[in-house]
Protein backbone atom coordinates (compact mmCIF):
# COMPACT_ATOMS: atom_id res chain seq x y z
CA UNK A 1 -22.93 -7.83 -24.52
CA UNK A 2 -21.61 -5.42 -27.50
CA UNK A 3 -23.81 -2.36 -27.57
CA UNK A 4 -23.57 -2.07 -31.63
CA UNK A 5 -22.25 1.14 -31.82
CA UNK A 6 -21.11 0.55 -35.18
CA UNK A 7 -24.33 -0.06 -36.10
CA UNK A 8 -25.78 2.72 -34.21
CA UNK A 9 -27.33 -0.01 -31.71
CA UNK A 10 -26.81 2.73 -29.01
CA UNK A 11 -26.70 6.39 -28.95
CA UNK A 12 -22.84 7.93 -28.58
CA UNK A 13 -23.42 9.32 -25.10
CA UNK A 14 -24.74 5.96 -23.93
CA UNK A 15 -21.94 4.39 -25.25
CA UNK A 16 -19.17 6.38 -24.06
CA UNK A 17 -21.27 6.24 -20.44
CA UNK A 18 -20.26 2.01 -20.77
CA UNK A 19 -16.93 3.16 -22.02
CA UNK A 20 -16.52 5.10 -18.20
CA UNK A 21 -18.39 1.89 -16.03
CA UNK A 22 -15.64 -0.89 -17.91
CA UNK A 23 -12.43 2.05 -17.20
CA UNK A 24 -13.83 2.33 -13.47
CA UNK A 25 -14.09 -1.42 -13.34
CA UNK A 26 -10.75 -2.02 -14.28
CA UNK A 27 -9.25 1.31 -12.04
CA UNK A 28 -11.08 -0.10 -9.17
CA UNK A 29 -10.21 -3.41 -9.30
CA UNK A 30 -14.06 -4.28 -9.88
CA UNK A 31 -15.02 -1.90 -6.72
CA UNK A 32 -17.10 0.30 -8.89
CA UNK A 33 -19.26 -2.55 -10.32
CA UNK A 34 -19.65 -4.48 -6.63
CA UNK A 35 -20.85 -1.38 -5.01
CA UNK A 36 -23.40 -0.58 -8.26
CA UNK A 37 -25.06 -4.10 -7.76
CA UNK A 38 -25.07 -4.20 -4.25
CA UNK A 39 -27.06 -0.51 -4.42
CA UNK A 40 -29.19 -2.07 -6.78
CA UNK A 41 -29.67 -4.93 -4.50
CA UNK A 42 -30.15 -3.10 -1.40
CA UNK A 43 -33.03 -0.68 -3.75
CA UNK A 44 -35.01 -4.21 -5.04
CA UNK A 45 -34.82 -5.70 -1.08
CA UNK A 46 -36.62 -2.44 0.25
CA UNK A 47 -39.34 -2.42 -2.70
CA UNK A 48 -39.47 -6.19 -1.80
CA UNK A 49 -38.54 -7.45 -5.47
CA UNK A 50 -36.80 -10.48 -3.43
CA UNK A 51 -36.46 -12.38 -6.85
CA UNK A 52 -35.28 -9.62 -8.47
CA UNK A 53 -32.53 -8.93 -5.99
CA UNK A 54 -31.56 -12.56 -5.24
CA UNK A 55 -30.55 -12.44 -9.10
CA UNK A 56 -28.67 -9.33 -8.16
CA UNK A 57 -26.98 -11.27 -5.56
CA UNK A 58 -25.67 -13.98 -7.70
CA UNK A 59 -24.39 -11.52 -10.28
CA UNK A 60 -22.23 -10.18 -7.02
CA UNK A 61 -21.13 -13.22 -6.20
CA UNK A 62 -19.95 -14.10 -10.06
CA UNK A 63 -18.01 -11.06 -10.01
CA UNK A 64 -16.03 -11.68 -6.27
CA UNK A 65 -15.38 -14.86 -7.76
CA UNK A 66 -13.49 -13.84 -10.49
CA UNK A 67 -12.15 -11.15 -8.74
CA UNK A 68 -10.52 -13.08 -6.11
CA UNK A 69 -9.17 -15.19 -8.51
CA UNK A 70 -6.85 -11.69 -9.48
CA UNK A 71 -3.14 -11.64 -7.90
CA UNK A 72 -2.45 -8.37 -6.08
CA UNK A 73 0.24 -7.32 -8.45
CA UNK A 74 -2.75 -6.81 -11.65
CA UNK A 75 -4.16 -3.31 -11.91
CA UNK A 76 -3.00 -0.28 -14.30
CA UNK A 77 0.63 -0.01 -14.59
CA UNK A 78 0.64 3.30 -14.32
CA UNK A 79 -0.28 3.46 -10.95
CA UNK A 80 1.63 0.09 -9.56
CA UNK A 81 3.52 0.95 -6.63
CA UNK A 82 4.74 -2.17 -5.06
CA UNK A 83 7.21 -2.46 -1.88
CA UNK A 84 9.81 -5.02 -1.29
CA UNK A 85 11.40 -6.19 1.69
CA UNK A 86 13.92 -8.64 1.80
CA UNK A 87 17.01 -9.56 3.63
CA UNK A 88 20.26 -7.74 3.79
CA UNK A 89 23.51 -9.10 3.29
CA UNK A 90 24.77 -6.47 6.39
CA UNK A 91 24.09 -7.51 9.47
CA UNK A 92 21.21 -6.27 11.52
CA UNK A 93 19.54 -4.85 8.64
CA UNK A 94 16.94 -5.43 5.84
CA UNK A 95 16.80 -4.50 2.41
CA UNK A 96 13.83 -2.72 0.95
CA UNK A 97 12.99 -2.43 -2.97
CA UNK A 98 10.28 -0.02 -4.51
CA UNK A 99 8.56 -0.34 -8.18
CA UNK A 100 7.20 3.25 -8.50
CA UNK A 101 6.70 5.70 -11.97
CA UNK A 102 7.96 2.39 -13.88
CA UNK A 103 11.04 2.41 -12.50
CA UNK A 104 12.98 -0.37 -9.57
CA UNK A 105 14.76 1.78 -6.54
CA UNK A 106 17.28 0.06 -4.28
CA UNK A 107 18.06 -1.63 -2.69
CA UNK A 108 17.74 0.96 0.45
CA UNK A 109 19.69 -0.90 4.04
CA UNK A 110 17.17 -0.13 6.90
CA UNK A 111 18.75 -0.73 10.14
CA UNK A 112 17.19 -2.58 13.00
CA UNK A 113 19.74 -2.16 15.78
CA UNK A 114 17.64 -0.61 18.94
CA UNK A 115 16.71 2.63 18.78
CA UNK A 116 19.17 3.78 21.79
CA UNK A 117 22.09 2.27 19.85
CA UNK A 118 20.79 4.07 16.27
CA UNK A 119 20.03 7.40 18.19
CA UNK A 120 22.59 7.97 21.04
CA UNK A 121 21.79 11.04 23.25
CA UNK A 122 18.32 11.48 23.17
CA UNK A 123 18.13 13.93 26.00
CA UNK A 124 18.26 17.33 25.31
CA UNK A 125 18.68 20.52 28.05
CA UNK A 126 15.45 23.04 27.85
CA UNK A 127 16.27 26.42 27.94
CA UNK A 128 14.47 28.89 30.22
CA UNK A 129 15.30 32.26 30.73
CA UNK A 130 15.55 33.99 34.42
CA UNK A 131 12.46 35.58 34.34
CA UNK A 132 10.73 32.55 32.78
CA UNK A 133 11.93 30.67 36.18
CA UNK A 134 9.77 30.18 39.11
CA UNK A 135 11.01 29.88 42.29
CA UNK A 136 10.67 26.15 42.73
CA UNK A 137 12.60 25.84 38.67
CA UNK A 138 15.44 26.91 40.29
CA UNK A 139 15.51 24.76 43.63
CA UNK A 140 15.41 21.78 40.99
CA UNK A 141 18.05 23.45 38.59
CA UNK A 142 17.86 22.86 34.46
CA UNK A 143 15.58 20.50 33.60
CA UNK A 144 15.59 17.87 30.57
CA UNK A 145 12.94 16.73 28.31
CA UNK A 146 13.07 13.58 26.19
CA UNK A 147 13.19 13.93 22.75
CA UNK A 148 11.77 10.30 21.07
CA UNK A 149 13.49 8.72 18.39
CA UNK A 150 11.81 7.61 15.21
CA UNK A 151 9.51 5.52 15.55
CA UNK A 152 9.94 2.26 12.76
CA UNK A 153 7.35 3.51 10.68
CA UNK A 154 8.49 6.49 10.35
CA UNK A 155 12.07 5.80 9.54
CA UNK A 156 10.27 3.17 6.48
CA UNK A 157 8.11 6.06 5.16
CA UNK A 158 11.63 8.13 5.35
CA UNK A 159 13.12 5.60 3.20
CA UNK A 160 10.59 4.84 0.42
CA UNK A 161 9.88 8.67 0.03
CA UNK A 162 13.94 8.76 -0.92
CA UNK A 163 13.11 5.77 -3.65
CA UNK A 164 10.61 8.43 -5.54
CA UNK A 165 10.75 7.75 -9.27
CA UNK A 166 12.58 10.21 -11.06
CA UNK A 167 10.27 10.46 -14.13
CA UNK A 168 12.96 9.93 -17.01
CA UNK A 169 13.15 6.48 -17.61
CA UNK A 170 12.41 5.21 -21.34
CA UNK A 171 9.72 2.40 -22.26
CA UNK A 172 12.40 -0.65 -22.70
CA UNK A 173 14.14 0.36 -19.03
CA UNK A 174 10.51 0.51 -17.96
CA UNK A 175 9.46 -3.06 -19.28
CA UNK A 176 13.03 -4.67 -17.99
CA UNK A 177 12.40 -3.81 -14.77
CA UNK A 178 8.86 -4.35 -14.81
CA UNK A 179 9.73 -7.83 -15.95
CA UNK A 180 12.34 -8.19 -12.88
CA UNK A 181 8.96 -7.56 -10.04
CA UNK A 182 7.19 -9.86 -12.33
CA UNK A 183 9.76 -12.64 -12.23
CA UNK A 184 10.40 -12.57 -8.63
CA UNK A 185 6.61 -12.07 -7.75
CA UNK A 186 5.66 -15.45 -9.51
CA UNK A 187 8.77 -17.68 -8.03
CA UNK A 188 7.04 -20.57 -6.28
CA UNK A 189 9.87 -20.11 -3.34
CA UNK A 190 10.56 -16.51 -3.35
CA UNK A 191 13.18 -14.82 -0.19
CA UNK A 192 11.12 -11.85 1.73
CA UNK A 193 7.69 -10.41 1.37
CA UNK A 194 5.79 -7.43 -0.87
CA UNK A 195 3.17 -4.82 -0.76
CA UNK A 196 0.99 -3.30 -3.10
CA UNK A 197 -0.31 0.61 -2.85
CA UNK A 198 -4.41 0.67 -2.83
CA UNK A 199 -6.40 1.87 -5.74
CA UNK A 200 -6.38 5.03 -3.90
CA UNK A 201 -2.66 5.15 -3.83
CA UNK A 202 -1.58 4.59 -0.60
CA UNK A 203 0.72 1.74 1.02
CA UNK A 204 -0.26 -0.07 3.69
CA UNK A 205 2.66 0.96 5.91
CA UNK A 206 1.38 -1.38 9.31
CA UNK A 207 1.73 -4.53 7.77
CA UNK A 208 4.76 -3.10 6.08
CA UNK A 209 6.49 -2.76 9.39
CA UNK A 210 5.46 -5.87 10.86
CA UNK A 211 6.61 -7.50 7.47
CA UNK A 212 9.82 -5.66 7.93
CA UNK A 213 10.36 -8.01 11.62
CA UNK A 214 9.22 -10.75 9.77
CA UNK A 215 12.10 -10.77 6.85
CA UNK A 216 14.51 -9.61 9.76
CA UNK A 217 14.20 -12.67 11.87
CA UNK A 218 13.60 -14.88 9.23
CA UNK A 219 9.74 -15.27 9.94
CA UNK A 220 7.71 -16.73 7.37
CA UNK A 221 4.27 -14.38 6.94
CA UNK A 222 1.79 -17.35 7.49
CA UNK A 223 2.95 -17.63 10.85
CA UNK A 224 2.86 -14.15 11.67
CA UNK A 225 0.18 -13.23 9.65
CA UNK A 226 -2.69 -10.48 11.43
CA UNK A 227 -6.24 -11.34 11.60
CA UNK A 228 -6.87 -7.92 11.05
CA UNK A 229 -7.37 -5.66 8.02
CA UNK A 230 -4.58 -2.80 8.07
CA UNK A 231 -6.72 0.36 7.44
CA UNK A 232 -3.51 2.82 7.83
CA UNK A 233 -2.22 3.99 4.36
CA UNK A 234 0.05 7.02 3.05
C-alpha cells in the first residue's frame, strides 16, 4: 500500500527504508523479501503465534508464486550476463554467444576434437641437475612428468573471459542487441541452449559444459537435463 509520503503519511527515513526493501526485491529477484518472511515466520513459530505465522506462510507462498511465474532472462539490465551456446557451422565445434555490459560478443568456435588431438605432446622432460640426482635417478635415466591439458571448463571460462564487454557501446547499439537475445530467447523452437549469471554475478559454468555436449551432439536439454542444482559459479 502507498505510504503517503506526499502527504507526510510517513516520516522521510521510513520512506526511503521501503524505497531500499522494493530495490532489494527487484536486485534479488524477490530473495530479499522470501528470506524477511520466512525469518519472521521462523520468530512467530518459536513464540508459538501458529496463526500468526501460518499467515506468514501464505504471504511466502503468494510471492514464489509470482515469482516462478518470472523467465530467467528478467532482472536489472545492467547486470544481465547471459551465455549462448549453439551449433557451429565448422565441424566438430560449437558456437558460443555472450550478452555482457549491453553489448552481444561472438560468435567464439570452441573446439571439441579430443584433447590428445587439440594438445599434441603433452609430455614434457624434467630437468634435474647432477647433484639433485640420486643414485637410483640415474639407473632409471631422465624422467617425464605429464603435463594435463585443459580441462573443458576451463577452455569455456578461457573463451567467455575473451567476450568481456568493452564498455563503449551507445544506448541504440545497446537496445538492438538487447532486442536480438530477446528475440531469440522467446522463439517457441529456438536452435541451442542459454545461461543466465546469478544475482551474485556468477555463471553457472557446470551446466554450461554439459550444455556445451548437449548442442554438440544435437541433444535436446530435457533429455539430458541434471537432477541436481549446479552450485559452481565464476
Amino acid at each position: 500500500m502507498c505510504l503517503a509520503p506526499c502527504f507526510k503519511g510517513c516520516t522521510d527515513q521510513a520512506y526511503r527504508v521501503e524505497v531500499a526493501r522494493v530495490q532489494d526485491y527487484f536486485d534479488s529477484g524477490g530473495a530479499s523479501l522470501l528470506q524477511e518472511l520466512e525469518a519472521e515466520r521462523e520468530r512467530l513459530s518459536a513464540e508459538l503465534d501458529f496463526e500468526a505465522a501460518a499467515a506468514q506462510h501464505t504471504k511466502i507462498a503468494k510471492i514464489k508464486g509470482i515469482l516462478s511465474a518470472c523467465d530467467d532472462i528478467c532482472g536489472r539490465l545492467d547486470r544481465l550476463d547471459a551465455v549462448m551456446i549453439q551449433p557451429s557451422v565448422e565441424e566438430k565445434s560449437v558456437a558460443l554467444f555472450r550478452f555482457y555490459g549491453g553489448e552481444l560478443k561472438g560468435p567464439a568456435i570452441l573446439a571439441m576434437e579430443a584433447q590428445e588431438e587439440k594438445y599434441p605432446g603433452l609430455q614434457e622432460q624434467t630437468s634435474q641437475t647432477p647433484e639433485d640426482k640420486t643414485p637410483a635417478d640415474q639407473a632409471q635415466g631422465p624422467r617425464t612428468e605429464t603435463v594435463a591439458a585443459p580441462s573443458m571448463e576451463s577452455r569455456i571460462r578461457t573463451v567467455l573471459e575473451s567476450m568481456d564487454s568493452s564498455g563503449s557501446h551507445s544506448a541504440q547499439r545497446f537496445n538492438e542487441e538487447l532486442a536480438i537475445l530477446k528475440r531469440w530467447y522467446y522463439r517457441s523452437h529456438k536452435v541451442g541452449e542459454v545461461f543466465f549469471a546469478s544475482h551474485e554475478g556468477g555463471l553457472p559454468m557446470r551446466k554450461i559444459v554439459r550444455a556445451t555436449t548437449r548442442v554438440y551432439r544435437g541433444e535436446k536439454e530435457s533429455a539430458a537435463q541434471q537432477p541436481t542444482e549446479d552450485t559452481q559459479t565464476t
